[in-house]
N, C-alpha and C. Protein backbone atom coordinates (compact mmCIF):
# COMPACT_ATOMS: atom_id res chain seq x y z
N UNK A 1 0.84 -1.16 0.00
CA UNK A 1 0.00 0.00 0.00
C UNK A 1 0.89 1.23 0.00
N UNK A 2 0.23 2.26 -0.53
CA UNK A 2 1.21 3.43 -0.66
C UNK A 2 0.40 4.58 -0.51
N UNK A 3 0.36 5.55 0.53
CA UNK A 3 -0.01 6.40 0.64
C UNK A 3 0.37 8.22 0.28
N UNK A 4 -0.22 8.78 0.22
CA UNK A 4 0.33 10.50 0.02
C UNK A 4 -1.12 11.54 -0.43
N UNK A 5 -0.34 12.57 -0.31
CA UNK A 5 -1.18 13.69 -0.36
C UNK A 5 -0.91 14.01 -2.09
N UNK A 6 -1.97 14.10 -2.72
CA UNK A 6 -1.71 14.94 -3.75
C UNK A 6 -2.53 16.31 -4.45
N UNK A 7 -2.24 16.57 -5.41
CA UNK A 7 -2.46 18.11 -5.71
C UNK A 7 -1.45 19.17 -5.43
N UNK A 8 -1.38 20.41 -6.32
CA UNK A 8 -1.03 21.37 -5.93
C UNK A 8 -2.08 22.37 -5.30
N UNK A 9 -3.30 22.50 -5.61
CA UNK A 9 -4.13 24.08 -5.30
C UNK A 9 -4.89 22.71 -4.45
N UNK A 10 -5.37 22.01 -4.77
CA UNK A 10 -6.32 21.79 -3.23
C UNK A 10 -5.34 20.46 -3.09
N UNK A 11 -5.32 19.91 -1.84
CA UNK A 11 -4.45 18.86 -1.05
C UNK A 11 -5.63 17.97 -1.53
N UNK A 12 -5.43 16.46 -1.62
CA UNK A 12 -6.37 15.59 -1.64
C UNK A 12 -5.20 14.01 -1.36
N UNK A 13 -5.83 13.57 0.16
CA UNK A 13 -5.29 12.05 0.56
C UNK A 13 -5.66 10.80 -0.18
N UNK A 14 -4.72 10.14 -0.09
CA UNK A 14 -5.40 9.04 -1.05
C UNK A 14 -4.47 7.99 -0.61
N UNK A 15 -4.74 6.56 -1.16
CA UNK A 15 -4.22 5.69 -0.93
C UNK A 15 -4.19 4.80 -2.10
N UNK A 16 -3.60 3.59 -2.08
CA UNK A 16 -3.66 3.11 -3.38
C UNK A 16 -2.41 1.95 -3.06
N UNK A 17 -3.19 0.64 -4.03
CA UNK A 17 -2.16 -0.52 -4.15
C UNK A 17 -2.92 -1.80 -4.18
N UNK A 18 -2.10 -3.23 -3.85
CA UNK A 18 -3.26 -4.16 -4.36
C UNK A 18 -4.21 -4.63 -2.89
N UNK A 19 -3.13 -3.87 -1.74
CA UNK A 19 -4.29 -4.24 -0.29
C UNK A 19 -5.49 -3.22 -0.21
N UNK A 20 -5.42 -2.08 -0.82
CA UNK A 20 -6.18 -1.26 -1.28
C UNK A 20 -7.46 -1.53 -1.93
N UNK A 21 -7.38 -2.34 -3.09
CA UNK A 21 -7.76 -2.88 -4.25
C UNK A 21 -8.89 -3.74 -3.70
N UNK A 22 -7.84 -4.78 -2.93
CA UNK A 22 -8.60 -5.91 -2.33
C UNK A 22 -9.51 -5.98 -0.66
N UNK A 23 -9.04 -5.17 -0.23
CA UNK A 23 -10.54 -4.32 0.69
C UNK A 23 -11.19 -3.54 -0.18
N UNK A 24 -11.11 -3.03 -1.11
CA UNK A 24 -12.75 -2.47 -1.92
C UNK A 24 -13.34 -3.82 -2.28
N UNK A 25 -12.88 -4.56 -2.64
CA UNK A 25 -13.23 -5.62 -3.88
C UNK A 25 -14.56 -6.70 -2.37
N UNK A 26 -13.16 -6.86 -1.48
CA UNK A 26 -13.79 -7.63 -0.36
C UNK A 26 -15.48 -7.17 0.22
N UNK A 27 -15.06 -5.76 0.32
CA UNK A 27 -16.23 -4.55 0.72
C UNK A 27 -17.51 -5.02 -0.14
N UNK A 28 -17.06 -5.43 -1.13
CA UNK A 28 -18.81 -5.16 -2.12
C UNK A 28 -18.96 -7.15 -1.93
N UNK A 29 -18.34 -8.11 -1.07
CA UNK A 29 -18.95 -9.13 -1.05
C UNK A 29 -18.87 -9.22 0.51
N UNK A 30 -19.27 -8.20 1.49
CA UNK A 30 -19.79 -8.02 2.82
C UNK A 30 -20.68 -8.27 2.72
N UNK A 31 -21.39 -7.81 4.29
CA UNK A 31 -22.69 -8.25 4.58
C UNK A 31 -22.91 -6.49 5.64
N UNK A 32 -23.95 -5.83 5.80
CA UNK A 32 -23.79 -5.00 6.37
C UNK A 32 -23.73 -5.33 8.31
N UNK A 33 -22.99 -4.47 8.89
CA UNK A 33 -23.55 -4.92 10.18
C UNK A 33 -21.76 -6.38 10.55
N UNK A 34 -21.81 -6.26 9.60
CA UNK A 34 -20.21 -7.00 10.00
C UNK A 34 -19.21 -6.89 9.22
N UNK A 35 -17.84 -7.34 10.21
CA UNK A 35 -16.74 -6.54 9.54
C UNK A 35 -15.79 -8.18 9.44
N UNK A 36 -15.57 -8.00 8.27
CA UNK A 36 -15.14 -9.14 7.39
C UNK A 36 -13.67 -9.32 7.41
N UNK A 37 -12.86 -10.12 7.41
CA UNK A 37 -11.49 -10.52 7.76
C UNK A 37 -11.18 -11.37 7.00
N UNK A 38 -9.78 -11.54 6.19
CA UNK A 38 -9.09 -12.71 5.65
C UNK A 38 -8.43 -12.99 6.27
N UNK A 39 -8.27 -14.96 6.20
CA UNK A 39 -7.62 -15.88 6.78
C UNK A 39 -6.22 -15.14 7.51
N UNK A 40 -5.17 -14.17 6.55
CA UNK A 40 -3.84 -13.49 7.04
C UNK A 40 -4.30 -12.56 8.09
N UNK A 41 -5.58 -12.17 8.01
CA UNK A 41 -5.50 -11.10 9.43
C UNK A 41 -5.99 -11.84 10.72
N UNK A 42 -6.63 -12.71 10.23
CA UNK A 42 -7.43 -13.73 11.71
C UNK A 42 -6.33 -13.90 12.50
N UNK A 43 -5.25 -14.65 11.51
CA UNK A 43 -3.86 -15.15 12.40
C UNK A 43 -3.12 -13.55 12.97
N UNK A 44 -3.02 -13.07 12.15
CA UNK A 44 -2.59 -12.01 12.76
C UNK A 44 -3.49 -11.49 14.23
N UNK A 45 -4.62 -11.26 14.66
CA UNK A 45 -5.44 -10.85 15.59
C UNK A 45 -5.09 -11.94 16.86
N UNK A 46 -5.02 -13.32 16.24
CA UNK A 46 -4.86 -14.25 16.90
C UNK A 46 -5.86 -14.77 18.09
N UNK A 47 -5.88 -15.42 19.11
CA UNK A 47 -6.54 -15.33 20.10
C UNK A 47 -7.29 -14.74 20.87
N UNK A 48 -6.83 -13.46 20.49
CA UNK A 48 -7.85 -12.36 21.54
C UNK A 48 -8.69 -12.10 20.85
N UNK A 49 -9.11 -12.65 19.78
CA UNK A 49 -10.98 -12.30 19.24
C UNK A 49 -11.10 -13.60 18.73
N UNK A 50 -12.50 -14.00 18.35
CA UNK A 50 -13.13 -14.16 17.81
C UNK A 50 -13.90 -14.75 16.61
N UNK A 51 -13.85 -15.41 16.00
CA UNK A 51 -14.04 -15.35 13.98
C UNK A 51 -15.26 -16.25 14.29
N UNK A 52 -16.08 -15.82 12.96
CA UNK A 52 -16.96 -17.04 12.71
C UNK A 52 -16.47 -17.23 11.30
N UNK A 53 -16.17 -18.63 10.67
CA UNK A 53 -15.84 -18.61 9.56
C UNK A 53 -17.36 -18.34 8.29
N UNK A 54 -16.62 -17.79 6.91
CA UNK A 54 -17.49 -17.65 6.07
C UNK A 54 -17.31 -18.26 4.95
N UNK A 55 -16.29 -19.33 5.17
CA UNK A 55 -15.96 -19.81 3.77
C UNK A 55 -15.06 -19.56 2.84
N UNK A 56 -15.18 -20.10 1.93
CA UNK A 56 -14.21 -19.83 0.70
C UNK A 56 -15.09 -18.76 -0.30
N UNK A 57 -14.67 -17.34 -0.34
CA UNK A 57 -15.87 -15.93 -1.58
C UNK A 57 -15.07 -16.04 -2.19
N UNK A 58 -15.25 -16.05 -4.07
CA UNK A 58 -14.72 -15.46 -4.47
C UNK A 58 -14.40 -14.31 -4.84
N UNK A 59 -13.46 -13.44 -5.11
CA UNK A 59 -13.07 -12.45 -4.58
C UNK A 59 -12.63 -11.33 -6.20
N UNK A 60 -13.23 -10.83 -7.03
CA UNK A 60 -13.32 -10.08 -7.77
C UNK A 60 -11.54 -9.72 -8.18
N UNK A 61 -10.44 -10.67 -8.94
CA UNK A 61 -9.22 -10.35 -9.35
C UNK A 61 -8.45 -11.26 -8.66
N UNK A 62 -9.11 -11.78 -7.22
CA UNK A 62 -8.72 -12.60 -6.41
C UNK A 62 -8.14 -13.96 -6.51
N UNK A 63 -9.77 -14.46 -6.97
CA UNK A 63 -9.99 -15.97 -7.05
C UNK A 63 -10.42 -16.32 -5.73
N UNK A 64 -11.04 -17.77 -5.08
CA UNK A 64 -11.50 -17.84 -4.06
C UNK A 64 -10.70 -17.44 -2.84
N UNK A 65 -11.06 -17.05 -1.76
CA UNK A 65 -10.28 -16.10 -0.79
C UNK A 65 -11.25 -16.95 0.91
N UNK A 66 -10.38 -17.31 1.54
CA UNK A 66 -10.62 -17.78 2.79
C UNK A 66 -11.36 -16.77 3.44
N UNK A 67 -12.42 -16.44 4.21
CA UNK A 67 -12.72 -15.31 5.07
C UNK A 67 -14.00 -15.37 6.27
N UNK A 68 -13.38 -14.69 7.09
CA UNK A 68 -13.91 -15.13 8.38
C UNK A 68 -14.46 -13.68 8.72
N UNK A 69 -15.97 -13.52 9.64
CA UNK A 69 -16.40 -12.70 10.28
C UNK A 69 -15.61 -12.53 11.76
N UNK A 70 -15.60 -11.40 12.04
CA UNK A 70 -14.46 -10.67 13.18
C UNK A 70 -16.36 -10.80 14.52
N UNK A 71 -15.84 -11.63 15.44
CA UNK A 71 -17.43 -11.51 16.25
C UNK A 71 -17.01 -10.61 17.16
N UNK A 72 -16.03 -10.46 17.72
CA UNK A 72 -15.45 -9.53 19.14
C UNK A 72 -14.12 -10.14 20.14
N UNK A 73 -13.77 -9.34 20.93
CA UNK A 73 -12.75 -9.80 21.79
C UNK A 73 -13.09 -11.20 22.83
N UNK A 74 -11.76 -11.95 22.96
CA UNK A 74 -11.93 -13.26 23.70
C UNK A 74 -11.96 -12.27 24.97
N UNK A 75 -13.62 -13.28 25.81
CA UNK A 75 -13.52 -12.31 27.31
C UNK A 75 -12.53 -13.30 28.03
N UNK A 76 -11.39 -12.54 29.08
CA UNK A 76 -10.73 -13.07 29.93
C UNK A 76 -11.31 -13.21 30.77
N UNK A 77 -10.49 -14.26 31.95
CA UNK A 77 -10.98 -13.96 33.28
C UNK A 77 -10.01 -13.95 34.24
């Protein structure tokens, strides 16, 4: 991902790249009301939350894509 400001007369932020790409792409095969995760970020989050799995979507440039719903933090005790 690669970020910056561009323009000269008005500033405008932006972002751009293929993790970019592939959270829009992911975005339009959501569900509203939940926030959607691939298999690389679950592991990354690890233990302290949550997933309900959703299967194998395919994924618009992708091809099928592992992805799990994010439910909330593991409660400790």
């Amino acid at each position: 991902m690669v970020a910056g400001v561009i323009g000269t007369r008005k500033l405008f932020y932006d972002v751009w790249g293929d993790t970019v790409n592939t959270a829009a792409r992911m975005e339009s095969q959501g569900r509203a009301g939940k926030i959607q995760v691939t298999e690389d970020a679950k592991i990354t989050l690890g233990s302290s939350y949550t997933f309900q799995p959703r299967g194998l979507i395919n994924v618009k440039g992708k091809g099928p894509m592992r992805l799990f719903y994010l439910k909330g933090r593991c409660s400790r005790r």
